[in-house]
C-alpha atoms as a PDB file:
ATOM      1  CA  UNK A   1      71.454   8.595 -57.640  1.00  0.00           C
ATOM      2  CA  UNK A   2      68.472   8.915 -60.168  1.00  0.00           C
ATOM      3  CA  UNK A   3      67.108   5.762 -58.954  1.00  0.00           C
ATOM      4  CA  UNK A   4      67.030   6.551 -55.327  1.00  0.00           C
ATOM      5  CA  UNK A   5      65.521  10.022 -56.377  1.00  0.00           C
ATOM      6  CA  UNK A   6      62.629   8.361 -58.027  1.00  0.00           C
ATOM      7  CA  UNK A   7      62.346   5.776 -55.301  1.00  0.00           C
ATOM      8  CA  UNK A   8      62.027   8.690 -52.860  1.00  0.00           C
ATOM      9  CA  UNK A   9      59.759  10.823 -55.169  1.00  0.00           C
ATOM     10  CA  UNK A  10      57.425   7.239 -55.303  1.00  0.00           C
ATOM     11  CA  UNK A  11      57.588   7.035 -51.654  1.00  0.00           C
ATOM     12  CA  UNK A  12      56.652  10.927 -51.504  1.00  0.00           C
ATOM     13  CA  UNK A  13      53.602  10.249 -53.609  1.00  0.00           C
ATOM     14  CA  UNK A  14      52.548   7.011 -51.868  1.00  0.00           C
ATOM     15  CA  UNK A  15      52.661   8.618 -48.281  1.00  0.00           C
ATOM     16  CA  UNK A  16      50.935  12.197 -49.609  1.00  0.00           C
ATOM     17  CA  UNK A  17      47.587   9.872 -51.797  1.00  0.00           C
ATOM     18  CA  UNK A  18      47.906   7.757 -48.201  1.00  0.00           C
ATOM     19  CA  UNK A  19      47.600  10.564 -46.275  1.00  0.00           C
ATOM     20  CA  UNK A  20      44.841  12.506 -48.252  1.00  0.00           C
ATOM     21  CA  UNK A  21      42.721   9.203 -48.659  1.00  0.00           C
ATOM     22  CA  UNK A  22      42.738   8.719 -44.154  1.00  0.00           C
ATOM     23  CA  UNK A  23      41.470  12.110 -44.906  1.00  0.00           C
ATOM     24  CA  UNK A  24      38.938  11.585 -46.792  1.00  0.00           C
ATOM     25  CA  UNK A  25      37.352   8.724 -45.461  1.00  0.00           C
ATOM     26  CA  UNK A  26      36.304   9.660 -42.415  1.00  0.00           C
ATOM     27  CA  UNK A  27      34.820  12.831 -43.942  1.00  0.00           C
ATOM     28  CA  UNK A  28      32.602  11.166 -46.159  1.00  0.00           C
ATOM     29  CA  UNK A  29      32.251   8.450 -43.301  1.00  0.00           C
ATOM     30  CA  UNK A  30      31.109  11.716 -41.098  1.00  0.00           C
ATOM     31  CA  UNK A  31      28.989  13.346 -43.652  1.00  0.00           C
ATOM     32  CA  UNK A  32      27.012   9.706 -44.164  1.00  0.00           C
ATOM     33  CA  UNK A  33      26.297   9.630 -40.847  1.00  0.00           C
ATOM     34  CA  UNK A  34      25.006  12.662 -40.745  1.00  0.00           C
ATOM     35  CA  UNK A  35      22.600  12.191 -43.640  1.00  0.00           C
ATOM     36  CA  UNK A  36      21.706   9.254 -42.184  1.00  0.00           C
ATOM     37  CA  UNK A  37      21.041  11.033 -38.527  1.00  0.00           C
ATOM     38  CA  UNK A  38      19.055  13.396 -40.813  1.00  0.00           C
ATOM     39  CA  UNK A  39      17.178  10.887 -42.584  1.00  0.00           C
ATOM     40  CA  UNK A  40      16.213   8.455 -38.904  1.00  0.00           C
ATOM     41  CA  UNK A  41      15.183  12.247 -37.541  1.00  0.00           C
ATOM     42  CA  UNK A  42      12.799  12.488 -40.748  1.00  0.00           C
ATOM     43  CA  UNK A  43      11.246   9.170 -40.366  1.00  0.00           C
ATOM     44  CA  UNK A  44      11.114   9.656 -37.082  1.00  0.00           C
ATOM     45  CA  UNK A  45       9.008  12.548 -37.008  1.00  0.00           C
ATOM     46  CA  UNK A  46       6.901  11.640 -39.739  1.00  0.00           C
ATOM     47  CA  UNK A  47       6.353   8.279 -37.703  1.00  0.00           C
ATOM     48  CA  UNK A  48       5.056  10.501 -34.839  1.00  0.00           C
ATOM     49  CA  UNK A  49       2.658  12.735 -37.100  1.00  0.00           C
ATOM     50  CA  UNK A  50       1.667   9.695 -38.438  1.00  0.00           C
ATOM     51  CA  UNK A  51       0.612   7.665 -34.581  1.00  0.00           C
ATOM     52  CA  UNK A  52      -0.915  11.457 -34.165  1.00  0.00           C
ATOM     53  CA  UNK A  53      -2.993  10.934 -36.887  1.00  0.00           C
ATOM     54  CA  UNK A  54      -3.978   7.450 -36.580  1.00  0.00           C
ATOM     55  CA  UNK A  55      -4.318   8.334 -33.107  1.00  0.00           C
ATOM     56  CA  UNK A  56      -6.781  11.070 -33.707  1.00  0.00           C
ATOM     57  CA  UNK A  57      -8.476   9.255 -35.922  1.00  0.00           C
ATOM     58  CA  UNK A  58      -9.423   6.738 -33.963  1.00  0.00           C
ATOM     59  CA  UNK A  59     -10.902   8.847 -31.141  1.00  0.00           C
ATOM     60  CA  UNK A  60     -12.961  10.585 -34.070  1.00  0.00           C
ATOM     61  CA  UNK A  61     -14.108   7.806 -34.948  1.00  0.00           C
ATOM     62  CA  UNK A  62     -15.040   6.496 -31.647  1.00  0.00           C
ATOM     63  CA  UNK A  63     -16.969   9.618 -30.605  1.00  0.00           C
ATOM     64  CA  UNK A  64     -18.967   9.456 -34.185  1.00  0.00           C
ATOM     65  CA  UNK A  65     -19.869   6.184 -33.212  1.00  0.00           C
ATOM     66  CA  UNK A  66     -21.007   6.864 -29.512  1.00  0.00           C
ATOM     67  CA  UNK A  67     -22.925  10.256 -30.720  1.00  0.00           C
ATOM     68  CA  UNK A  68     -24.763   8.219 -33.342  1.00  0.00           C
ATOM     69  CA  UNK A  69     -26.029   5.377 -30.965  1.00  0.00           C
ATOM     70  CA  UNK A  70     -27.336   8.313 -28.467  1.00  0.00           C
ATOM     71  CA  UNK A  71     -28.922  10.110 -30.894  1.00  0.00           C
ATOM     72  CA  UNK A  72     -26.581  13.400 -31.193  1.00  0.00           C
ATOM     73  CA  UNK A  73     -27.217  14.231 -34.826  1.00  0.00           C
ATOM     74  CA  UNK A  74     -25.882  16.903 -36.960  1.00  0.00           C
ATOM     75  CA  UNK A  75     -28.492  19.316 -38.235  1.00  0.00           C
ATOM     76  CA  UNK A  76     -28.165  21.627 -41.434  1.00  0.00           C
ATOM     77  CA  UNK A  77     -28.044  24.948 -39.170  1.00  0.00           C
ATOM     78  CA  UNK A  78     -25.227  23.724 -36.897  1.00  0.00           C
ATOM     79  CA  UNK A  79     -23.176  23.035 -40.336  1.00  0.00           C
ATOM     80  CA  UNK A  80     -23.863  26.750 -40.960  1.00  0.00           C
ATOM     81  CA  UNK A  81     -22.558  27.793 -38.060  1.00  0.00           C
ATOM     82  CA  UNK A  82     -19.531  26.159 -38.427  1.00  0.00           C
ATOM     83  CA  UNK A  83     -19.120  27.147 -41.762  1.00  0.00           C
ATOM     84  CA  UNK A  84     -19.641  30.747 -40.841  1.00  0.00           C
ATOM     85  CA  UNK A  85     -17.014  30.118 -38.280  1.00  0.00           C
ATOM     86  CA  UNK A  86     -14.939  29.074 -41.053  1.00  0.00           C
ATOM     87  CA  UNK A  87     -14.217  25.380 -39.741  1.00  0.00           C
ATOM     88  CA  UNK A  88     -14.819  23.143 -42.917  1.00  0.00           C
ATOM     89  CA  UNK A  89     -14.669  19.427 -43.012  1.00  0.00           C
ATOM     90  CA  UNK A  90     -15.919  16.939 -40.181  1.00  0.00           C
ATOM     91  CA  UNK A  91     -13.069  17.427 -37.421  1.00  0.00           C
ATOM     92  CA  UNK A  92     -14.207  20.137 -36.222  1.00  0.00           C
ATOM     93  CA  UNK A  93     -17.649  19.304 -35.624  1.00  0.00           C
ATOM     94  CA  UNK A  94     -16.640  16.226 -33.907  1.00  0.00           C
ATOM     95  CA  UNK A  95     -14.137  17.490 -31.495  1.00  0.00           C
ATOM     96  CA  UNK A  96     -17.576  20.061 -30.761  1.00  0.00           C
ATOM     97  CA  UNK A  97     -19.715  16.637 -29.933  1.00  0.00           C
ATOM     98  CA  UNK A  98     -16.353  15.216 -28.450  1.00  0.00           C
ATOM     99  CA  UNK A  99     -16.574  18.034 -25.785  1.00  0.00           C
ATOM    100  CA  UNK A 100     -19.990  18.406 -25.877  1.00  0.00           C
ATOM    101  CA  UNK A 101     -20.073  14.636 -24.529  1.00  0.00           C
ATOM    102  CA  UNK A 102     -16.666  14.066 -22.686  1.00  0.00           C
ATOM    103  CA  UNK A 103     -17.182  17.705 -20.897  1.00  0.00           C
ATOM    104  CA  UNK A 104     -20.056  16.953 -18.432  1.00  0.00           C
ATOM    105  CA  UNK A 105     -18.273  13.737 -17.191  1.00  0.00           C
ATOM    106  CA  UNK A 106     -14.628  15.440 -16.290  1.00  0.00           C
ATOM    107  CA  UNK A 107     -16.530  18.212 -14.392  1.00  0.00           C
ATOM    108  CA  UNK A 108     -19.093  16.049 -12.980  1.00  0.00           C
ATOM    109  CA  UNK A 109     -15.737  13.600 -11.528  1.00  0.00           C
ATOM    110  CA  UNK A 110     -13.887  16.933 -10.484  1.00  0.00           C
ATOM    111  CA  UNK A 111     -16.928  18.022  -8.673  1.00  0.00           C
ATOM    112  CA  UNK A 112     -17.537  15.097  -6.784  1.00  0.00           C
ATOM    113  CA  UNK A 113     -14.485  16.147  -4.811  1.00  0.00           C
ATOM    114  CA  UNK A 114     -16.124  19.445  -3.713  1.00  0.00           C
ATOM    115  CA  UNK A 115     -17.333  18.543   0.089  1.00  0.00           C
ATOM    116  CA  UNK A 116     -20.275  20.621   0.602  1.00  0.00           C
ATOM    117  CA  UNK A 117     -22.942  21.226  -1.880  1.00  0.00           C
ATOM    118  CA  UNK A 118     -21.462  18.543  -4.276  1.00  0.00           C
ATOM    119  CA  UNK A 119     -24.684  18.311  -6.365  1.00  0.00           C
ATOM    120  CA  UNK A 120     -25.558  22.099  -6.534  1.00  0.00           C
ATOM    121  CA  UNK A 121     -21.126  21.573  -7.866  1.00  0.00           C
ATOM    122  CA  UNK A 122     -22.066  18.607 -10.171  1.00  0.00           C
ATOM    123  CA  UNK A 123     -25.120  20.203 -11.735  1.00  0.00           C
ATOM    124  CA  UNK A 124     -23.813  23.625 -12.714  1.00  0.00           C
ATOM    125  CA  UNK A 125     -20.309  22.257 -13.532  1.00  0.00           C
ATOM    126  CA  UNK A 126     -21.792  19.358 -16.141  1.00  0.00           C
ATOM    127  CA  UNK A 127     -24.355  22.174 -17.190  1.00  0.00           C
ATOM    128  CA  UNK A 128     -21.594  24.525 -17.993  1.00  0.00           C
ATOM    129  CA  UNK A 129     -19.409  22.085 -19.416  1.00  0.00           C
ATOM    130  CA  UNK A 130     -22.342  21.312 -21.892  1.00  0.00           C
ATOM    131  CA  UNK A 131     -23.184  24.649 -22.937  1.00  0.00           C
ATOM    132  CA  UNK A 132     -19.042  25.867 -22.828  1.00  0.00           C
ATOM    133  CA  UNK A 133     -18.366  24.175 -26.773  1.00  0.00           C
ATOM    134  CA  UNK A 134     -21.668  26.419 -28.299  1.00  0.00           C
ATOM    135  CA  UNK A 135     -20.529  29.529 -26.395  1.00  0.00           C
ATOM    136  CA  UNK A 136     -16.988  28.978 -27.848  1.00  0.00           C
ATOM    137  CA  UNK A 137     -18.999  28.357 -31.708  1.00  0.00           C
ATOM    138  CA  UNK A 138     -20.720  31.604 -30.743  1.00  0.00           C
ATOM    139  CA  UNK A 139     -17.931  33.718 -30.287  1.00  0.00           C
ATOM    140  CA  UNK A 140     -15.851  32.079 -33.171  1.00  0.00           C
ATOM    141  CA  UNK A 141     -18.824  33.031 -35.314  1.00  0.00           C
ATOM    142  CA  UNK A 142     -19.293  36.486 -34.181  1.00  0.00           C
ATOM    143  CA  UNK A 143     -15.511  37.050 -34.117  1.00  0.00           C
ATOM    144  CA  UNK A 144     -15.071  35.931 -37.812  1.00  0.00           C
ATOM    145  CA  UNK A 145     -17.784  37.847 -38.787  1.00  0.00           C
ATOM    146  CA  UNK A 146     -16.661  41.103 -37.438  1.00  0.00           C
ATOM    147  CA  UNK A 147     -13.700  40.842 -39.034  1.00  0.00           C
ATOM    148  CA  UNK A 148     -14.857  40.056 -42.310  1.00  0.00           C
ATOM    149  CA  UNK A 149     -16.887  43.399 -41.853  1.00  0.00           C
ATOM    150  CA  UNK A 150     -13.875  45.646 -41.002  1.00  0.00           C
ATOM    151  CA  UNK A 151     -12.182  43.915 -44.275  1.00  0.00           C
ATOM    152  CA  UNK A 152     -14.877  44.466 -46.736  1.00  0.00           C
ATOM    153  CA  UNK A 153     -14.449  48.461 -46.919  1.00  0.00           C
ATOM    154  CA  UNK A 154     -10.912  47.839 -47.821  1.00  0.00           C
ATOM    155  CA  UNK A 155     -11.592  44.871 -50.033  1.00  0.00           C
ATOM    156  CA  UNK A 156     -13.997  47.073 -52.095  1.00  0.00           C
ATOM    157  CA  UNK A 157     -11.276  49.559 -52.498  1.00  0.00           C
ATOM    158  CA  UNK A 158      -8.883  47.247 -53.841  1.00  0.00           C
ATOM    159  CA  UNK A 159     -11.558  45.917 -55.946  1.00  0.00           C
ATOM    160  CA  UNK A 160     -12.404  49.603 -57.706  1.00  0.00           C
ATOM    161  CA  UNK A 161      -8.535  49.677 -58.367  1.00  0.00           C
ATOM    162  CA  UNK A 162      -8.108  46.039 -60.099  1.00  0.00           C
ATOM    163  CA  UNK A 163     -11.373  46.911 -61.867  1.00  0.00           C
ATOM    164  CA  UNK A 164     -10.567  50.536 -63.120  1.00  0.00           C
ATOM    165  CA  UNK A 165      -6.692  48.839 -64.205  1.00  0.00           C
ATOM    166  CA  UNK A 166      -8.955  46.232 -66.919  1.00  0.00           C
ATOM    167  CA  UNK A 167      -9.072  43.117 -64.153  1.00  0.00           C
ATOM    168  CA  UNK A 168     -12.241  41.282 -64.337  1.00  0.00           C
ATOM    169  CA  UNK A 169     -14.051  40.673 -61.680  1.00  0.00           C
ATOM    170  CA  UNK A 170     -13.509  37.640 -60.651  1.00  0.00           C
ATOM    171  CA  UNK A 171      -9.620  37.882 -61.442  1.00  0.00           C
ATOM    172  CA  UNK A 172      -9.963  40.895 -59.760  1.00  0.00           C
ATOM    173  CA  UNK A 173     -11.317  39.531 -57.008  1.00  0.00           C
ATOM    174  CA  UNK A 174      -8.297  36.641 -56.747  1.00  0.00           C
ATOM    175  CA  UNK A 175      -5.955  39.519 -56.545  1.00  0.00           C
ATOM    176  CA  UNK A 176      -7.977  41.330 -54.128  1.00  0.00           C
ATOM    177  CA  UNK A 177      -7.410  38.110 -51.830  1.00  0.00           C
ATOM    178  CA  UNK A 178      -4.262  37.475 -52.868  1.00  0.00           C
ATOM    179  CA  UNK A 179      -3.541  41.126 -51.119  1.00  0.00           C
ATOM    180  CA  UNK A 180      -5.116  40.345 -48.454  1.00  0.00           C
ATOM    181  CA  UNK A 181      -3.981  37.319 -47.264  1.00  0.00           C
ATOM    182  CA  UNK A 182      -1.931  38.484 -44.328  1.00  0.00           C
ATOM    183  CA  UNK A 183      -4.447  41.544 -43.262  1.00  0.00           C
ATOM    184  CA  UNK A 184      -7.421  39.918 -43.595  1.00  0.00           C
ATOM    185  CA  UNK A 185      -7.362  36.345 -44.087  1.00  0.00           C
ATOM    186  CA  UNK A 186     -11.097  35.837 -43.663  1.00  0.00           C
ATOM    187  CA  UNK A 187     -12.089  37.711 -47.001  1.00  0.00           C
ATOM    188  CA  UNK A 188      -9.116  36.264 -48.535  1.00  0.00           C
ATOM    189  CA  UNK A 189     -10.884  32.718 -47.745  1.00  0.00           C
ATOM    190  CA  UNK A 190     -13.899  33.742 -48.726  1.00  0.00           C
ATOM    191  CA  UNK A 191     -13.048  34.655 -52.237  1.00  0.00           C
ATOM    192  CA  UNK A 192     -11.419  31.209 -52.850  1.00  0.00           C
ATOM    193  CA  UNK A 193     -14.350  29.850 -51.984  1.00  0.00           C
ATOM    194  CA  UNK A 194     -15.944  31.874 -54.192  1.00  0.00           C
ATOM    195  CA  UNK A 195     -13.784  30.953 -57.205  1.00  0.00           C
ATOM    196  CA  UNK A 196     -13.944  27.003 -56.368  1.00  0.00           C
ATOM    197  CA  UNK A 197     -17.451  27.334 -56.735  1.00  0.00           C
ATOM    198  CA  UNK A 198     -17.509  29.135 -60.000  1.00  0.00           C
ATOM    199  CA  UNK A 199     -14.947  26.369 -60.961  1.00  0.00           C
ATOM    200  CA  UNK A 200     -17.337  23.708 -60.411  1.00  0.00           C
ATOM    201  CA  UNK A 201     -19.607  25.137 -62.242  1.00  0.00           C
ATOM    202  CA  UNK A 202     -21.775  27.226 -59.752  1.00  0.00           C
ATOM    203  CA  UNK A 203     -22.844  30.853 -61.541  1.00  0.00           C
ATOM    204  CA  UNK A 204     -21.363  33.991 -59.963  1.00  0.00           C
ATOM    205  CA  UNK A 205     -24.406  35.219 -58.648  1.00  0.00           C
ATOM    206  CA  UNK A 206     -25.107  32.230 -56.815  1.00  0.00           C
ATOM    207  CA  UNK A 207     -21.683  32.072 -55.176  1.00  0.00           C
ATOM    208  CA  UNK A 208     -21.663  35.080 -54.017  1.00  0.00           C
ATOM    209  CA  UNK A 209     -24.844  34.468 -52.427  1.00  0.00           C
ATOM    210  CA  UNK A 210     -23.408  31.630 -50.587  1.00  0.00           C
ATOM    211  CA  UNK A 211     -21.177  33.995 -49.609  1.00  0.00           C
ATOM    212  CA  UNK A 212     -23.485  36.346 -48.257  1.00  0.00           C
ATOM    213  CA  UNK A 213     -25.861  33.328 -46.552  1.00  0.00           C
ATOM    214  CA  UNK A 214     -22.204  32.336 -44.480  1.00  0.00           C
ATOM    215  CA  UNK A 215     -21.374  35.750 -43.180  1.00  0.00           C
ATOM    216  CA  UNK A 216     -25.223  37.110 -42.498  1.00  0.00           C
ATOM    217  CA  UNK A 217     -23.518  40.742 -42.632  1.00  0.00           C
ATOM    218  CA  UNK A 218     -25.846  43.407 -44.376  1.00  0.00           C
ATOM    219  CA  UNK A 219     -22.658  44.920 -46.459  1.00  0.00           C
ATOM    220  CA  UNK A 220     -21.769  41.820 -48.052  1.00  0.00           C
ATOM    221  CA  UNK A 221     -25.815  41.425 -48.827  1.00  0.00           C
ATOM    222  CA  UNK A 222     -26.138  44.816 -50.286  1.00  0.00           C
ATOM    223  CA  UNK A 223     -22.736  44.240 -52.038  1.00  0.00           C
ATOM    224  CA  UNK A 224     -24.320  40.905 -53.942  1.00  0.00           C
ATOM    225  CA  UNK A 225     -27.435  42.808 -54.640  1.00  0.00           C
ATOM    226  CA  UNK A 226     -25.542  45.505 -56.158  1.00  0.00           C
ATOM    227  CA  UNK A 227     -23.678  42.679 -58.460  1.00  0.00           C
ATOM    228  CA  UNK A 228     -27.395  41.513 -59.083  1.00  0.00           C
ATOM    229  CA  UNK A 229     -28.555  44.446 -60.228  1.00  0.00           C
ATOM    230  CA  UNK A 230     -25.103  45.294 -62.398  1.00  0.00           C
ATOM    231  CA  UNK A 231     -25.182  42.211 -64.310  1.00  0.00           C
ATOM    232  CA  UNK A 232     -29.177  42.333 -64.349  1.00  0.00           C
ATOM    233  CA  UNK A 233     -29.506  45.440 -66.143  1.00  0.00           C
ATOM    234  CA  UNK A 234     -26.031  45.962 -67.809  1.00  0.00           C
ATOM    235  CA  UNK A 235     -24.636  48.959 -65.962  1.00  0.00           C
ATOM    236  CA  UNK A 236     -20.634  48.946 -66.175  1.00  0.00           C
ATOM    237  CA  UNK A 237     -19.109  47.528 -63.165  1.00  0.00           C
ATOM    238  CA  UNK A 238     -16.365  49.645 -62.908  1.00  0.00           C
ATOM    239  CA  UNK A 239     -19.104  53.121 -61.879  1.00  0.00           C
ATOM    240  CA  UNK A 240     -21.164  50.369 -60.058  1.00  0.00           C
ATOM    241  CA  UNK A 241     -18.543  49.634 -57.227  1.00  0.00           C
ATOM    242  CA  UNK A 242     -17.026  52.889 -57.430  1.00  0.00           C
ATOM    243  CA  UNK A 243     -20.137  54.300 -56.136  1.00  0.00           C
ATOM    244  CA  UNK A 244     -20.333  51.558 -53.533  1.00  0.00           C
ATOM    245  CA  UNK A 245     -17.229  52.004 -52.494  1.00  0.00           C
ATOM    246  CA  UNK A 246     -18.140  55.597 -51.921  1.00  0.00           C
ATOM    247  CA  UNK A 247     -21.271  54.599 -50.021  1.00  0.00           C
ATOM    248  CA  UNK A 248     -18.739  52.224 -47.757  1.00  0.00           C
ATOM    249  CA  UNK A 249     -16.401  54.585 -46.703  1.00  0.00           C
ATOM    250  CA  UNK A 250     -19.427  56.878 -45.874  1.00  0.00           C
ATOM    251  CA  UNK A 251     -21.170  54.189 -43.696  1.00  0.00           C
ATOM    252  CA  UNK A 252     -17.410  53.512 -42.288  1.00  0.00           C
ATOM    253  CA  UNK A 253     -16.808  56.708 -40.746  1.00  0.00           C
ATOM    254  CA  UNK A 254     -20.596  57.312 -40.140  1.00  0.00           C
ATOM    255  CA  UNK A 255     -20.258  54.009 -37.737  1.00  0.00           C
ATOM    256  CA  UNK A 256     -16.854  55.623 -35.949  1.00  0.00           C
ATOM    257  CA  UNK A 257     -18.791  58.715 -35.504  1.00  0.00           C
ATOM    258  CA  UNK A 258     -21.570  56.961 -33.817  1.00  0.00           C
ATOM    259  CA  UNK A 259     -19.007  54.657 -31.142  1.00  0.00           C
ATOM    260  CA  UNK A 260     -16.810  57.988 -30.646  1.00  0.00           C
ATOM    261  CA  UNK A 261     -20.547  59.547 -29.504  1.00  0.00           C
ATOM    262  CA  UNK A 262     -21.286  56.508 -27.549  1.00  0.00           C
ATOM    263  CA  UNK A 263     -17.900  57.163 -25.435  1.00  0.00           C
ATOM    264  CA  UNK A 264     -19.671  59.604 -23.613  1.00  0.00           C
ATOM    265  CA  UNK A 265     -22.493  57.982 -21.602  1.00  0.00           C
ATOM    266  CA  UNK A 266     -20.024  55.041 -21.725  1.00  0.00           C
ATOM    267  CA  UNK A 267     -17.315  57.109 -19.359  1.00  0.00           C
ATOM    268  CA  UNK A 268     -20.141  57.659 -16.962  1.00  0.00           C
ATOM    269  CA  UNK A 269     -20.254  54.159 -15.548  1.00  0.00           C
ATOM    270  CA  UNK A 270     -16.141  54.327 -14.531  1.00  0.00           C
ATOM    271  CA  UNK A 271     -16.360  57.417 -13.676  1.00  0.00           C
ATOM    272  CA  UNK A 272     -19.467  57.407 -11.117  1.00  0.00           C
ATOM    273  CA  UNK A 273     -17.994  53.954  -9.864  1.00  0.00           C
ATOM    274  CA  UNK A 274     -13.935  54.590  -9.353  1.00  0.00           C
ATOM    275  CA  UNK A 275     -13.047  58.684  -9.988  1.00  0.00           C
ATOM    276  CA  UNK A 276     -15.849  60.540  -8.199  1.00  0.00           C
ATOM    277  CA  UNK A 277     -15.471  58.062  -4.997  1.00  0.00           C
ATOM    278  CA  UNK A 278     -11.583  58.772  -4.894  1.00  0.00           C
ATOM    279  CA  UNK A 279     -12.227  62.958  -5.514  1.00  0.00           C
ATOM    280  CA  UNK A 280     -14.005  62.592  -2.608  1.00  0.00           C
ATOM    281  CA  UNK A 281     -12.363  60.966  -0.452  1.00  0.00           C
ATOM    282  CA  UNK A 282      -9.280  63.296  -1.397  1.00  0.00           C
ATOM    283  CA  UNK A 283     -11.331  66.221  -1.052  1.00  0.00           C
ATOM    284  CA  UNK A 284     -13.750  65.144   1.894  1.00  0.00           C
ATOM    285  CA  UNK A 285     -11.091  63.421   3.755  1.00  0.00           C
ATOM    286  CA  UNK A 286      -9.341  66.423   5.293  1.00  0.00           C
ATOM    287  CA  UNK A 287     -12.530  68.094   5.890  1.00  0.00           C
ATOM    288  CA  UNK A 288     -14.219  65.543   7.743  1.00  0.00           C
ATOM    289  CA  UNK A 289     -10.881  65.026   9.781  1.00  0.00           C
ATOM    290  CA  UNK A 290     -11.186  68.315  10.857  1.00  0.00           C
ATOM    291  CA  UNK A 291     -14.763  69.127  11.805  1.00  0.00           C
ATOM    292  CA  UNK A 292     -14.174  65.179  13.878  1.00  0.00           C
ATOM    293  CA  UNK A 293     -11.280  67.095  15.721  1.00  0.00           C
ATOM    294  CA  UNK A 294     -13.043  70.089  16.541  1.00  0.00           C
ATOM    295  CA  UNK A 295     -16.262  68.187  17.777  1.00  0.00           C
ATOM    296  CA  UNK A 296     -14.197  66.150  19.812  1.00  0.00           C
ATOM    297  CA  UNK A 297     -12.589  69.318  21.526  1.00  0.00           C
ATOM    298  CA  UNK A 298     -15.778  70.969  22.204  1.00  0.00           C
ATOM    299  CA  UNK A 299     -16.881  67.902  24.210  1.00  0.00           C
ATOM    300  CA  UNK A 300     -14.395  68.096  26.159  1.00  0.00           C
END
């Protein structure tokens, strides 16, 4: 009786570790396959980022090539102006020469189809295509600019705070961006550039003249002068950009003053164009309707 006991326990324990291990195999079977799914997705992906790049690359390259046996050159203002657009590195300006270039010939082919006029079509179509990439610099550098100039008030404020708690300024100023960052992510860029420079070894004063010669705005000149002058003559920074700050939020609310009066010879054009012809029609209307109905009975 004992033996068969243990020969049934055995049996017991062979069936149970057979049973758990058919378990267990095709879980971990299951769970390599999946990592393995995971991985081919990966490599996968990074294969296609990778035929993007290559891909890009080689139509950059083509285009610097054409532009440079035609003579399209990049000159030291058009760098400015994408740098005050905030588009660094050489991609940029070669998708501008790509369009610049490929632009002209897609709308000179789509207005060949036009049937009447088709060279009056082809002319202003290539001509607009031309000039389309240095409207769409324009506006990226005007755009950037105005909202580095809505930021800097606030920026300044932040600065007095960092400054009055025993920040430096230029740790100060990394904080400043570091707040920033999500608000206004122009100034926030524009302070890291700042602090790269000084980390190569370019004095403050300098960098944030570079500064000022990328954005052209007259608050971030007067701010640099005002550094200038602190660091020229000693005064403490801390009363120096307090008081700027206080001239900042002046000029801020002098310039919503000055659109809030503009408002009013702006509401003249919508209102001498759509409300005063709809008053009178509502008001005429009804009066002209009448004096139609009463000439029309007298003549009879």
């Amino acid at each position: 009786m004992i033996f068969l006991f243990y020969f049934a326990l055995a049996g017991a324990l062979f069936c149970g570790s057979f049973f758990l291990v058919s378990l267990v195999i095709p879980a971990a079977s299951s769970s390599t396959r999946r990592v393995l799914e995971v991985t081919a997705s990966a490599q996968s992906a990074e294969q296609r980022v990778n035929r993007t790049r290559r891909l890009q690359e080689s139509l950059l390259r083509i285009v610097r090539q054409t532009r440079a046996k035609i003579g399209l050159a990049e000159g030291d203002r058009l760098r400015q102006r994408f740098v005050s657009a905030g588009l660094r590195g050489n991609g940029p300006m070669e998708i501008y020469f790509a369009a610049q270039m490929l632009g002209p010939v897609a709308a000179i082919v789509a207005a060949s189809f036009i049937p009447s006029n088709t060279f009056l079509w082809v002319a202003g179509l290539a001509t607009v295509a031309y000039l389309a990439p240095d409207f769409w610099l324009d506006h990226a550098v005007k755009g950037r600019r105005e909202r580095i100039r809505r930021s800097v008030p606030d920026a300044i404020d932040l600065l007095v705070i960092c400054v009055d708690a025993g920040l430096g300024l230029d740790q100060a100023m990394l904080r400043v961006g570091t707040e920033l960052s999500i608000s206004h992510p122009e100034i926030n860029e524009e302070f890291l550039q700042i602090n790269r420079e000084q980390r190569a070894g370019k004095p403050r004063m300098e960098a944030w003249q570079s500064m000022a010669d990328r954005t052209l705005l007259p608050d971030i000149a007067s701010f640099t002068s005002m550094l200038a002058q602190t660091e020229k003559f000693g005064t403490p920074i801390a009363r120096a950009l307090s008081t700027f700050a206080d001239g900042m939020r002046t000029q801020r609310r002098q310039r919503a003053e000055e659109m809030a009066a503009k408002t009013t010879v702006k509401m003249i054009f919508p209102l001498v164009l759509f409300i005063f012809p709809s008053m009178f029609i509502v008001l005429l209307a009804p009066a002209v309707l009448s004096i139609g109905r009463g000439l029309t009975g007298l003549t009879n």
